[in-house]
Protein backbone atom coordinates (compact mmCIF):
# COMPACT_ATOMS: atom_id res chain seq x y z
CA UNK A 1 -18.57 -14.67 11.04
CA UNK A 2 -16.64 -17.14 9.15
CA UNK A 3 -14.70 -20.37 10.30
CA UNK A 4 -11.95 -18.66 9.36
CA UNK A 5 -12.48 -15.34 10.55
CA UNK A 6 -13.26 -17.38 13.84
CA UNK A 7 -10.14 -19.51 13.49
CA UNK A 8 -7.98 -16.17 13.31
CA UNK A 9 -10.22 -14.89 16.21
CA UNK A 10 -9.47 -17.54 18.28
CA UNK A 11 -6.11 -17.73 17.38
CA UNK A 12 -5.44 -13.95 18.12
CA UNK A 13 -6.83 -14.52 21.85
CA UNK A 14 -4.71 -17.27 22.40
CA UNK A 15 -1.47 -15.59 21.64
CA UNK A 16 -2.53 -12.99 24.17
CA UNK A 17 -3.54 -15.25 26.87
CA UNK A 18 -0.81 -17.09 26.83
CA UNK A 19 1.21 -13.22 26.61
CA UNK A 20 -0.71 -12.54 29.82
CA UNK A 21 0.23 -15.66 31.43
CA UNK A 22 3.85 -15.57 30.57
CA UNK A 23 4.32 -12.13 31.93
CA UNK A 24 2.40 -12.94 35.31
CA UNK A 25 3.85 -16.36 35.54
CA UNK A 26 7.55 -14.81 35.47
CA UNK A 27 6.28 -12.54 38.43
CA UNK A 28 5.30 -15.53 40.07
CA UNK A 29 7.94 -17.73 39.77
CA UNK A 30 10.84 -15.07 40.93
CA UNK A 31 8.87 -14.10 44.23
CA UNK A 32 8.52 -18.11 44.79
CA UNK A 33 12.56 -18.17 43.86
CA UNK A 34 13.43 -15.21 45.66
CA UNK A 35 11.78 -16.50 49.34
CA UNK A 36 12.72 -20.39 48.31
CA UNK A 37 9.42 -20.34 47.48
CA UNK A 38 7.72 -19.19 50.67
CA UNK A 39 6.80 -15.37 50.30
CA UNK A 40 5.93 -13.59 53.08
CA UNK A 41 2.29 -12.47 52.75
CA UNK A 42 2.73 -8.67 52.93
CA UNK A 43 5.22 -9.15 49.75
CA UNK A 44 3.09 -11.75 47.85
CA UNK A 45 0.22 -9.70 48.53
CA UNK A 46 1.53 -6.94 46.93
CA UNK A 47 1.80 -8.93 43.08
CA UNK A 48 -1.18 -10.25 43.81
CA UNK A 49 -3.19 -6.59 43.91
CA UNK A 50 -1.43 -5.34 40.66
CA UNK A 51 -1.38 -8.55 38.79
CA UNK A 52 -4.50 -7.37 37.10
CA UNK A 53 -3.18 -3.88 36.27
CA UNK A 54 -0.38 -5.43 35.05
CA UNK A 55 -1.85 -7.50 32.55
CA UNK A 56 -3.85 -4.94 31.31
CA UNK A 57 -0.90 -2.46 31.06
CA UNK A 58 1.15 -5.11 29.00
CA UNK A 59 -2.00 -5.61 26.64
CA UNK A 60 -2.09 -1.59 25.91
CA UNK A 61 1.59 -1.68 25.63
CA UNK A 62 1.54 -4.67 22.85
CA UNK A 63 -0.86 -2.26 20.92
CA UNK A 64 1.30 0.27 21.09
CA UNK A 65 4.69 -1.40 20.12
CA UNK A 66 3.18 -3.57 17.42
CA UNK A 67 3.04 -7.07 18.84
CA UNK A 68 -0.82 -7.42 17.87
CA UNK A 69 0.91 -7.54 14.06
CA UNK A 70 3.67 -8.97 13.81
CA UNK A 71 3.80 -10.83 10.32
CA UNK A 72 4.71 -7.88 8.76
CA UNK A 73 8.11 -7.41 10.91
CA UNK A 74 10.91 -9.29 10.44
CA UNK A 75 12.05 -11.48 13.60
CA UNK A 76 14.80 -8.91 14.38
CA UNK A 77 11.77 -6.36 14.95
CA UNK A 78 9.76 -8.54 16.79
CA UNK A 79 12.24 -9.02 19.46
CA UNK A 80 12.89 -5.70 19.80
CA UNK A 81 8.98 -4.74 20.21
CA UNK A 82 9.01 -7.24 23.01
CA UNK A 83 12.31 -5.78 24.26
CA UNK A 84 10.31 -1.86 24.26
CA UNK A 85 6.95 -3.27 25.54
CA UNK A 86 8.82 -5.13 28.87
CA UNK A 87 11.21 -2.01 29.34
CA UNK A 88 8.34 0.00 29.36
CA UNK A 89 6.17 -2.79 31.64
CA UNK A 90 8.70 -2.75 34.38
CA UNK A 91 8.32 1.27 34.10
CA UNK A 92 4.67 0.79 34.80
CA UNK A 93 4.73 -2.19 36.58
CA UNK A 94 6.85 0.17 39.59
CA UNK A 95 4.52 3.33 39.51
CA UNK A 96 1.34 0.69 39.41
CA UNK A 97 3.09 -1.18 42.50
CA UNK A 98 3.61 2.54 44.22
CA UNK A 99 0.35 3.52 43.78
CA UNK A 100 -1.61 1.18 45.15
CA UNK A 101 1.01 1.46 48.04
CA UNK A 102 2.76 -2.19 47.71
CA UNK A 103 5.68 -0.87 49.10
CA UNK A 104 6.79 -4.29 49.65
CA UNK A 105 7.27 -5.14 45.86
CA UNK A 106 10.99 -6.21 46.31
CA UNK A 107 12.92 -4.29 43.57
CA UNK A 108 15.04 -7.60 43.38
CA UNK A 109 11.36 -9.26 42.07
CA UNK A 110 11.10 -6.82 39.50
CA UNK A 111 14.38 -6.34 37.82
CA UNK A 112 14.42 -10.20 37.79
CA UNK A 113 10.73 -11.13 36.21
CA UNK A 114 10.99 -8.01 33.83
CA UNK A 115 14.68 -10.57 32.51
CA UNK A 116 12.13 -13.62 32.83
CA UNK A 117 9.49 -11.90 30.88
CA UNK A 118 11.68 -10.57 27.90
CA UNK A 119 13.84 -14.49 27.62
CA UNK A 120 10.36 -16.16 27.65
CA UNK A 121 8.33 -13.80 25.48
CA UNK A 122 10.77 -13.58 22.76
CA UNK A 123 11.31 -17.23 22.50
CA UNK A 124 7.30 -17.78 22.37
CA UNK A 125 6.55 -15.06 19.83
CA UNK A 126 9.44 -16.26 17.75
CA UNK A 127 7.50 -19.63 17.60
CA UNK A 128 4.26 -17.44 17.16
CA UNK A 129 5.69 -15.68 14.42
CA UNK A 130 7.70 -18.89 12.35
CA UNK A 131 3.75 -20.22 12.80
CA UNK A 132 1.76 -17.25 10.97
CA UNK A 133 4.68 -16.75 8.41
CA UNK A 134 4.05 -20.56 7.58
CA UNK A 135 0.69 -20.29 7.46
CA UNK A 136 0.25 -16.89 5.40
CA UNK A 137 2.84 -18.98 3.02
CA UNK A 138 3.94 -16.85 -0.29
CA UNK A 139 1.40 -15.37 -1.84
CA UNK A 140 0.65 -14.53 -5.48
CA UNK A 141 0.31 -11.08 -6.73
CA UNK A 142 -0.96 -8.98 -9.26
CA UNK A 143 0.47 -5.06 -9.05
CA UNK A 144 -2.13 -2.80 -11.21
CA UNK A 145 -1.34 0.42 -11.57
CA UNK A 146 1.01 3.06 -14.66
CA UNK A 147 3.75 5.06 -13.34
CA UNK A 148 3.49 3.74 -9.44
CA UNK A 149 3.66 0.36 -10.33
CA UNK A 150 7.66 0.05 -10.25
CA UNK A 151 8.13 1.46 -6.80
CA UNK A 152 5.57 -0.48 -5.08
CA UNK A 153 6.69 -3.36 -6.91
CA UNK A 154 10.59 -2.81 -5.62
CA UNK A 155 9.35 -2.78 -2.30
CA UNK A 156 7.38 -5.82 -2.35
CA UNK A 157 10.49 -7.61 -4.15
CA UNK A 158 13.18 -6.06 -1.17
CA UNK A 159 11.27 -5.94 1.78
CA UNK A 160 8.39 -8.73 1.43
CA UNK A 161 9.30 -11.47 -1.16
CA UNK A 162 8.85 -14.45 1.83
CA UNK A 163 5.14 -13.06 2.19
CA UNK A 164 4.33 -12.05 -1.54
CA UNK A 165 5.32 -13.23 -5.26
CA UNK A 166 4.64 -11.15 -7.83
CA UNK A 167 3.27 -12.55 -10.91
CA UNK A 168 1.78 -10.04 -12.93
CA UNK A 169 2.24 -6.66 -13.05
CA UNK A 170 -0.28 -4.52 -16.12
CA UNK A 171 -2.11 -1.22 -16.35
CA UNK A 172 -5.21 -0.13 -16.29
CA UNK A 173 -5.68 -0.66 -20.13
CA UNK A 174 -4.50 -4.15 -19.69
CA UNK A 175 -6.38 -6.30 -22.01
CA UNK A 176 -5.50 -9.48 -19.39
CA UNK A 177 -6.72 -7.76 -16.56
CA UNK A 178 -9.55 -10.11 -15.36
CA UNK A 179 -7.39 -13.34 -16.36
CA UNK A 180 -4.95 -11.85 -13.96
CA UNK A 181 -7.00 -10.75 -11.08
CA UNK A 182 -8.53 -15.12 -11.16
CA UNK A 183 -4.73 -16.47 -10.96
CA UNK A 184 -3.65 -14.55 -7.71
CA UNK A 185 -4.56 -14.98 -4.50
CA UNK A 186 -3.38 -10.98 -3.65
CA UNK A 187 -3.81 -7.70 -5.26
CA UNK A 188 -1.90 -4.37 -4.77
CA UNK A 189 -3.28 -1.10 -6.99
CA UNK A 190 -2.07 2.02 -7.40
CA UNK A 191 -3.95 5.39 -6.76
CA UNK A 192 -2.36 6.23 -10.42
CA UNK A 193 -5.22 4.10 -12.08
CA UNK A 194 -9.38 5.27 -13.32
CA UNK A 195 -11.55 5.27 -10.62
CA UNK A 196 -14.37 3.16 -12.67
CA UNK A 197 -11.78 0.87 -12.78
CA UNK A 198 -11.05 0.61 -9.05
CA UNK A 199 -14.22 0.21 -8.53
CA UNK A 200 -14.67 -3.22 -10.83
CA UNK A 201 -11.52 -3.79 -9.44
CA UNK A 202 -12.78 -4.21 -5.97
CA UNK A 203 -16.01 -5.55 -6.73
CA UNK A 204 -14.27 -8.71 -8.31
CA UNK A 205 -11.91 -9.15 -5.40
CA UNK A 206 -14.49 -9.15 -3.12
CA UNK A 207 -16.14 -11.70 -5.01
CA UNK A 208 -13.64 -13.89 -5.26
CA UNK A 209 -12.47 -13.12 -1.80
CA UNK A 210 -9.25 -12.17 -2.57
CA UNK A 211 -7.24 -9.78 -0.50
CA UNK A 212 -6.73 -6.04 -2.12
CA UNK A 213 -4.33 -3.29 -1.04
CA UNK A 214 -5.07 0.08 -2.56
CA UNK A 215 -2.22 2.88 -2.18
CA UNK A 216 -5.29 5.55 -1.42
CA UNK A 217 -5.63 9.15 -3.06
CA UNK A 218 -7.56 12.01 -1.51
CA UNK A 219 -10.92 10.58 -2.26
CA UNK A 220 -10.63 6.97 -0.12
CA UNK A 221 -8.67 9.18 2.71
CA UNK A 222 -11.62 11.37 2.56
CA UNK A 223 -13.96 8.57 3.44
CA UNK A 224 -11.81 7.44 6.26
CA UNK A 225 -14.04 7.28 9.77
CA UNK A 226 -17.07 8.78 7.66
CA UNK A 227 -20.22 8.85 9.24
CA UNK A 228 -23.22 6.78 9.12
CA UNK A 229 -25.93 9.76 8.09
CA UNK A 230 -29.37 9.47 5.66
CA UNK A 231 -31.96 11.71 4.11
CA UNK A 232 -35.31 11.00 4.97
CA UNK A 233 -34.55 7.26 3.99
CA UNK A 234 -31.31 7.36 1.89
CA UNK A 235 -28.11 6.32 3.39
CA UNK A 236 -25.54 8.53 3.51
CA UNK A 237 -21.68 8.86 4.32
CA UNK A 238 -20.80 12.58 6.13
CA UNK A 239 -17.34 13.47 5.36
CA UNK A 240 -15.68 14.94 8.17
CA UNK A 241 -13.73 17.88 7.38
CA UNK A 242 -10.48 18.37 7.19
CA UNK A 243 -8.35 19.91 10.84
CA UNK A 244 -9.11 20.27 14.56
CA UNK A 245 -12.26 21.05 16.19
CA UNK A 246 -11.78 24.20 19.19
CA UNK A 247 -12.09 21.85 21.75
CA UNK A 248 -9.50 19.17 20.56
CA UNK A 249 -7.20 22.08 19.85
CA UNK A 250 -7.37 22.85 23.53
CA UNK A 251 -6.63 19.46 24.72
CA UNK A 252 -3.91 19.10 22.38
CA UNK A 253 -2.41 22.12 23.27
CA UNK A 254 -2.57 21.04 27.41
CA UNK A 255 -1.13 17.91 25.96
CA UNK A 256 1.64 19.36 24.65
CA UNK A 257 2.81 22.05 27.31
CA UNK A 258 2.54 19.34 30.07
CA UNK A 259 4.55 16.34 28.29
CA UNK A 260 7.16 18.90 26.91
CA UNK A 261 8.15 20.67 30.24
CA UNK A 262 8.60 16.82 31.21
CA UNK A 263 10.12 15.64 27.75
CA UNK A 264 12.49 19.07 28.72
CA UNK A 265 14.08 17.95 31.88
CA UNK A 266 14.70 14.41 30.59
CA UNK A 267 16.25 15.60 27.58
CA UNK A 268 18.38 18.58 29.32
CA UNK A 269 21.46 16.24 30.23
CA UNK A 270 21.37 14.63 26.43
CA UNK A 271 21.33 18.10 25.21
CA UNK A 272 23.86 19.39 27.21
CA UNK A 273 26.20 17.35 26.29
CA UNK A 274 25.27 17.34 22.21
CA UNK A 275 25.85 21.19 23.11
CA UNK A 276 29.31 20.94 23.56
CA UNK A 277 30.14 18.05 21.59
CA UNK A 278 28.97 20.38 18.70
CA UNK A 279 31.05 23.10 19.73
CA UNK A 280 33.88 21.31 20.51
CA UNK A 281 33.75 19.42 16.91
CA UNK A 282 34.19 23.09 14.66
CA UNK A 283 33.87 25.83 17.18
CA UNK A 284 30.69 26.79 15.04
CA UNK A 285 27.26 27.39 15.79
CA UNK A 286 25.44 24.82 18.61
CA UNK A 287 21.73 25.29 16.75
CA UNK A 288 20.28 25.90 13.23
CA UNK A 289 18.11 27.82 12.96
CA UNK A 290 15.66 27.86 9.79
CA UNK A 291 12.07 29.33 8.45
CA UNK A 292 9.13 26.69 8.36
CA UNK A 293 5.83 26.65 7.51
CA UNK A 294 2.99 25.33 10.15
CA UNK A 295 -0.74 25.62 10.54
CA UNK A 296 -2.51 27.45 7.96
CA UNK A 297 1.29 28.19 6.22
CA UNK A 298 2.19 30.78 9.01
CA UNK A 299 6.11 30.96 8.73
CA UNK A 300 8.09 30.29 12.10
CA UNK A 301 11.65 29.57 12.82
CA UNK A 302 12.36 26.04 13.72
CA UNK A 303 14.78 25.16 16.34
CA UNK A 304 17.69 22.19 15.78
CA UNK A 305 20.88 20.97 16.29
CA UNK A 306 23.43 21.83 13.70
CA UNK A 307 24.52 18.51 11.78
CA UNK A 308 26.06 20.42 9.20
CA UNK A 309 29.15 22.00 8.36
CA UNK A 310 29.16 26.11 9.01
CA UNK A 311 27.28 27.59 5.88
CA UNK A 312 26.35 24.25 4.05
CA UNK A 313 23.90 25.91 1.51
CA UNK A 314 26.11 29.70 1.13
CA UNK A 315 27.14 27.42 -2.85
CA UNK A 316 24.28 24.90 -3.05
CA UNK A 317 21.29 26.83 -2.07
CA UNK A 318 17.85 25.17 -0.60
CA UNK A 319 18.48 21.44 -1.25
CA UNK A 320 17.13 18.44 0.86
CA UNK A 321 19.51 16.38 2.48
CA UNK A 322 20.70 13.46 1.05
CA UNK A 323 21.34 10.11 2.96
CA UNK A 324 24.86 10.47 1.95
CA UNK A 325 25.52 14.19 1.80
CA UNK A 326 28.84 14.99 2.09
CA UNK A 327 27.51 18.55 4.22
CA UNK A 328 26.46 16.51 7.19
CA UNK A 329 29.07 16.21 9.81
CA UNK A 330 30.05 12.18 11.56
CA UNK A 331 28.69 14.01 14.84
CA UNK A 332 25.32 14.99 12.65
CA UNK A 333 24.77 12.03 11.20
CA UNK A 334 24.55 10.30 14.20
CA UNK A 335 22.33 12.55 15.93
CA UNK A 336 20.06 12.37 12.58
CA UNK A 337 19.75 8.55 12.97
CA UNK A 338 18.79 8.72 16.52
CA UNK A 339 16.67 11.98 16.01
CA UNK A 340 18.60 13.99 18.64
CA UNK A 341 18.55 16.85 16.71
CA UNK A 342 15.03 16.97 16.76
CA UNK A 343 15.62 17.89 20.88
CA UNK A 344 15.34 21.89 20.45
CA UNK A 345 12.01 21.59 18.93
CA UNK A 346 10.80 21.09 22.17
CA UNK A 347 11.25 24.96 22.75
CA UNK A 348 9.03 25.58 19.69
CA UNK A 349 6.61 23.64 21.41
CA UNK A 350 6.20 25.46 24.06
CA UNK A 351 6.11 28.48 22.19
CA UNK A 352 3.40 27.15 20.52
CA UNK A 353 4.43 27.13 17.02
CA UNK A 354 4.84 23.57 16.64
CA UNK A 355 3.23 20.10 18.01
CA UNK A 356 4.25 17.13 19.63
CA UNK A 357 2.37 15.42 16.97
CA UNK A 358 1.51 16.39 13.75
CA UNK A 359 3.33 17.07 9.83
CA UNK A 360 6.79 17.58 10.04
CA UNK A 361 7.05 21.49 9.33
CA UNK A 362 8.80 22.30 5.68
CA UNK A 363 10.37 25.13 4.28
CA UNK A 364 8.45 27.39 2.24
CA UNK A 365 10.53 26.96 -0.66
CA UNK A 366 9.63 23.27 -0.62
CA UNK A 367 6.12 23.45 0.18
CA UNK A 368 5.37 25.81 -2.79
CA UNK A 369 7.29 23.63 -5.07
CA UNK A 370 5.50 20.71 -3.48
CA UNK A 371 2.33 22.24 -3.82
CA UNK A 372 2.44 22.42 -7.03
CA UNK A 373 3.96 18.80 -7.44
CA UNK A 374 1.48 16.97 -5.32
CA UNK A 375 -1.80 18.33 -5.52
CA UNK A 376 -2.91 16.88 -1.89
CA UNK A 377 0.07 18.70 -0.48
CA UNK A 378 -1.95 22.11 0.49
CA UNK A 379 -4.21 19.67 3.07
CA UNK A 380 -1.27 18.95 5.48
CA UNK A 381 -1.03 22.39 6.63
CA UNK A 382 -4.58 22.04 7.82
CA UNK A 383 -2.65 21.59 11.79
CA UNK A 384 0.20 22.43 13.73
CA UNK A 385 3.56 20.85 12.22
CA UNK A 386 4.84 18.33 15.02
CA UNK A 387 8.13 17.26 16.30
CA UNK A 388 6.83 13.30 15.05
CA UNK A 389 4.13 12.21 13.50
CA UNK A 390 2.43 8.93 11.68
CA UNK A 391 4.66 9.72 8.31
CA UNK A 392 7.78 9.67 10.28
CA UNK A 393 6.91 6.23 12.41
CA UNK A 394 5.49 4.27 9.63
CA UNK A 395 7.64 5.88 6.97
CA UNK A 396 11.21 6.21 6.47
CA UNK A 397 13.82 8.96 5.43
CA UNK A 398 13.82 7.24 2.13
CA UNK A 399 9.99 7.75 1.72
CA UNK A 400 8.44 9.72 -1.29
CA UNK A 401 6.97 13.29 -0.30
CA UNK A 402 3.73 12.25 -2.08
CA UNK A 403 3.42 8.84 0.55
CA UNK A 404 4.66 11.39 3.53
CA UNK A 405 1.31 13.13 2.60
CA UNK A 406 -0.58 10.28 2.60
CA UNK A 407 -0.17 9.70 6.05
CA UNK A 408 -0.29 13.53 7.37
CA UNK A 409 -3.77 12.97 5.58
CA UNK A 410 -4.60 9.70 7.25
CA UNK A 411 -3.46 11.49 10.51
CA UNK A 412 -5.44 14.34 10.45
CA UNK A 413 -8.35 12.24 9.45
CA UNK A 414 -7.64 10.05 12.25
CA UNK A 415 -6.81 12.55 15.34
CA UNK A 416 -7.21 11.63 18.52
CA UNK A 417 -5.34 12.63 22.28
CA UNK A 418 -5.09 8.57 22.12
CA UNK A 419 -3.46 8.38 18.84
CA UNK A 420 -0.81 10.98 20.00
CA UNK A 421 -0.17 9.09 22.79
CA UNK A 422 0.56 6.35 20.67
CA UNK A 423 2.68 8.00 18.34
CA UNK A 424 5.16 9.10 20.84
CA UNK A 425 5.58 6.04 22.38
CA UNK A 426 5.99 4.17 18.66
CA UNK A 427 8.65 7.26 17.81
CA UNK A 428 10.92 6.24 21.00
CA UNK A 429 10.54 2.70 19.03
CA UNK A 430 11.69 4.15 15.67
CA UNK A 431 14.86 6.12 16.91
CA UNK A 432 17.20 3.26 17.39
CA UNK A 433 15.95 1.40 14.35
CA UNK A 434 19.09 2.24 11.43
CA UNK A 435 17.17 1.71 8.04
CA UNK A 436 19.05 -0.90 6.24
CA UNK A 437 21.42 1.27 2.73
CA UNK A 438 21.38 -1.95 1.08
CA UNK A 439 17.98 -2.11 0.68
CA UNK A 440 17.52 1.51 -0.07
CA UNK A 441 20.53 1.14 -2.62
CA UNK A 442 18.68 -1.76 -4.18
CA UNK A 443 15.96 0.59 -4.82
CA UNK A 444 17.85 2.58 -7.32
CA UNK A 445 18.22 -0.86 -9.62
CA UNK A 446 15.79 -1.72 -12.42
CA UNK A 447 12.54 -3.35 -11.97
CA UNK A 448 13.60 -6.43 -14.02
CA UNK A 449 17.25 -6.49 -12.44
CA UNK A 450 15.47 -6.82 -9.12
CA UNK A 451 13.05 -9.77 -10.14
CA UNK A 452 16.06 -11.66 -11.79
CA UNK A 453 18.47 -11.53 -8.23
CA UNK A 454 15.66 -12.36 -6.33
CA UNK A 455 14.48 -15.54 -8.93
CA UNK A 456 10.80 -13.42 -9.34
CA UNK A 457 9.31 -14.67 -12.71
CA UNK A 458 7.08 -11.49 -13.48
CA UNK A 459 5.00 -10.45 -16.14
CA UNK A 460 5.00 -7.05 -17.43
CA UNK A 461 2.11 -6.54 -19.13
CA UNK A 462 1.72 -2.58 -20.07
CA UNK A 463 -0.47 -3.27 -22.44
């Protein structure tokens, strides 16, 4: 290991110790307010025994919520992943407290340290994150790539010009290439480029220990969690394949009936009353109903709250929704935003036709036109569609179908009961954040429009 790598090491720990300490400390410090700071044994006692399971619960919850990574996020974000990871602490702080029978755990205590907790962590990781964005500075960046390099490049410009500057951006026939790659310190390349070039790509990054982010195809998925195998003495990489094993089937499947009946009897009172707000808005239908395609492309009908108006496709036909369309109702659009619409599917689950987590399911008039778009398309279908999945918490609505696949890919190559624990958690995260129209507006504008408003000197070299 590196001094740096150490550094960053080091660095990393002491965010989370001093996390740790913040969140127990606020426990503290109410029970010593609350009893003018002499607690009764039998109630001290009681923080005392949990304090540990606290601390650990708040670590798995940071993991969850994103606070291990937070340069990315904007401050805005960061506050509200502490806001969900010390909502969800005093959750688990009161069934911790109940099972290991401290029944003397004043609820006063808790409400008060879980205020403590969220004032003093989002001032500290504030500071924590002003630090790393100062430190990570504004990068220089090379974009390599043909027809992928403008959208990546848009993104960078809207959503990440305080972390990265482009400088160049060229193909892969680019003549400049290697003068390039030595005057940035960062380089982003498409899956749109030859793989020989990737390759030399790579091997001069690493060199030069530069950082590389590489949009992946269907060949570096592939690789993803590979195993470690040889012949006789050759070293190999297995490939696993592609879908569930019986077993993890089975546990998904007790996964899903047992958090669905409970997801079911939350939900009922929100449903209830989208139910007759619906009704009440046209006198139409309550639900839509619609063919899908799941596992292995078997056709089912998906469950949802209508958000349209009666009949929106009798003129228009199968068309995907727009983020304006004029079809969706005010009442619609709002349960779209906060995914109440989704709520139905939770019938579907229990039928069995659909997941928890997995590909959102498509219609089969879309997935054969996709198909035949996207080439990697036919691989999502490989599992059960899902009511969430890793597309729809890292991605947006705004999100090309070809990057959706990408991470119904990644997913599948990365399944695991823990991973769909985490993915539900990280959707309840992803309801109540609006994606910001101005930015997705400012996608539609011109590369070169884009790097003059936001003073981006960048070279196109296509070439």
């Amino acid at each position: 290991m590196n001094n740096n790598d150490f550094r960053a090491g080091l660095s990393e720990f002491l965010v989370y110790f001093v996390d740790v300490i913040i969140v127990l400390f606020s426990i503290y410090i109410t029970f010593m307010l609350r009893y003018n700071f002499e607690p009764p044994s039998y109630n001290f006692d009681s923080f005392i025994l949990s304090a540990p399971w606290i601390a650990i619960a708040y670590l798995l919850l940071m993991f969850v919520f994103g606070l291990n990574d937070i340069l990315k996020q904007s401050l805005g974000e960061t506050i509200y992943s502490v806001f969900l990871t010390i909502a969800s602490l005093m959750f688990i702080t009161a069934f911790i407290t109940f099972f290991l029978r401290g029944f003397s755990y004043p609820r006063l205590v808790l409400i008060l340290s879980t205020l403590m907790q969220f004032l003093l962590l989002s001032v500290w990781r504030g500071i924590v994150w002003k630090i790393r964005r100062r430190a990570h500075g504004i990068k220089t960046s090379l974009v390599i790539g043909n027809e992928a390099t403008e959208s990546i490049s848009k993104k960078l410009i809207l959503k990440q010009r305080d972390l990265y500057r482009i400088k160049y951006i060229c193909s892969d026939k680019s003549k400049n290439l290697n003068r390039y790659l030595d005057e940035v310190d960062v380089v982003f390349m498409c899956n749109d480029i030859d793989l020989n070039l990737k390759k030399d790509v790579v091997d001069r990054c690493l060199t030069g220990r530069k950082s590389i982010y590489i949009i992946p195809d269907i060949y570096e998925i592939a690789l993803l969690n590979s195993k470690l195998s040889k012949a006789d003495d050759i070293p190999m990489l297995k490939v696993k394949k592609l879908g569930l094993t019986m077993e993890q089937k089975l546990l998904k499947r007790m996964l899903d009936i047992c958090l669905s009946l409970v997801a079911l009897v939350i939900a009922s009172p929100v449903m209830l009353v989208m139910a007759v707000l619906i009704k009440k808005q046209d006198g139409g239908n309550i639900f839509y109903k619609q063919e899908r395609v799941t596992e292995d492309e078997e056709k089912f009908d998906v469950l949802k709250f209508r958000t349209m108006v009666m009949n929106a496709e009798k003129l228009s036909g199968p068309v995907l929704a727009g983020e304006d369309d004029p079809r969706i109702t005010k009442l619609g659009r709002f349960m779209r935003s906060t995914r109440i619409d989704e709520l139905p599917q939770i019938i579907n689950i229990l039928k069995g036709e659909m997941s928890l987590v997995g590909p959102r399911p498509e219609r089969p008039f879309f997935v054969e036109q996709f198909k035949n778009e996207i080439p990697d398309y036919k691989y999502r279908t490989t599992v059960k569609a899902g009511l969430t999945g890793l597309a729809q918490v890292w991605g947006k609505y705004s999100t090309t179908p070809e990057d959706k696949v990408r991470y119904d890919i990644m997913y599948i190559k990365n399944y695991s009961i823990l991973l769909d624990l985490k993915l539900i958690l990280q959707t309840i995260k992803i309801m109540f954040m609006k994606e910001s129209s101005a930015g997705v507006a400012n996608e539609e504008y011109p590369l070169e429009k884009l790097a003059e408003t936001f003073s981006q000197d960048i070279k196109i070299d296509k070439e």
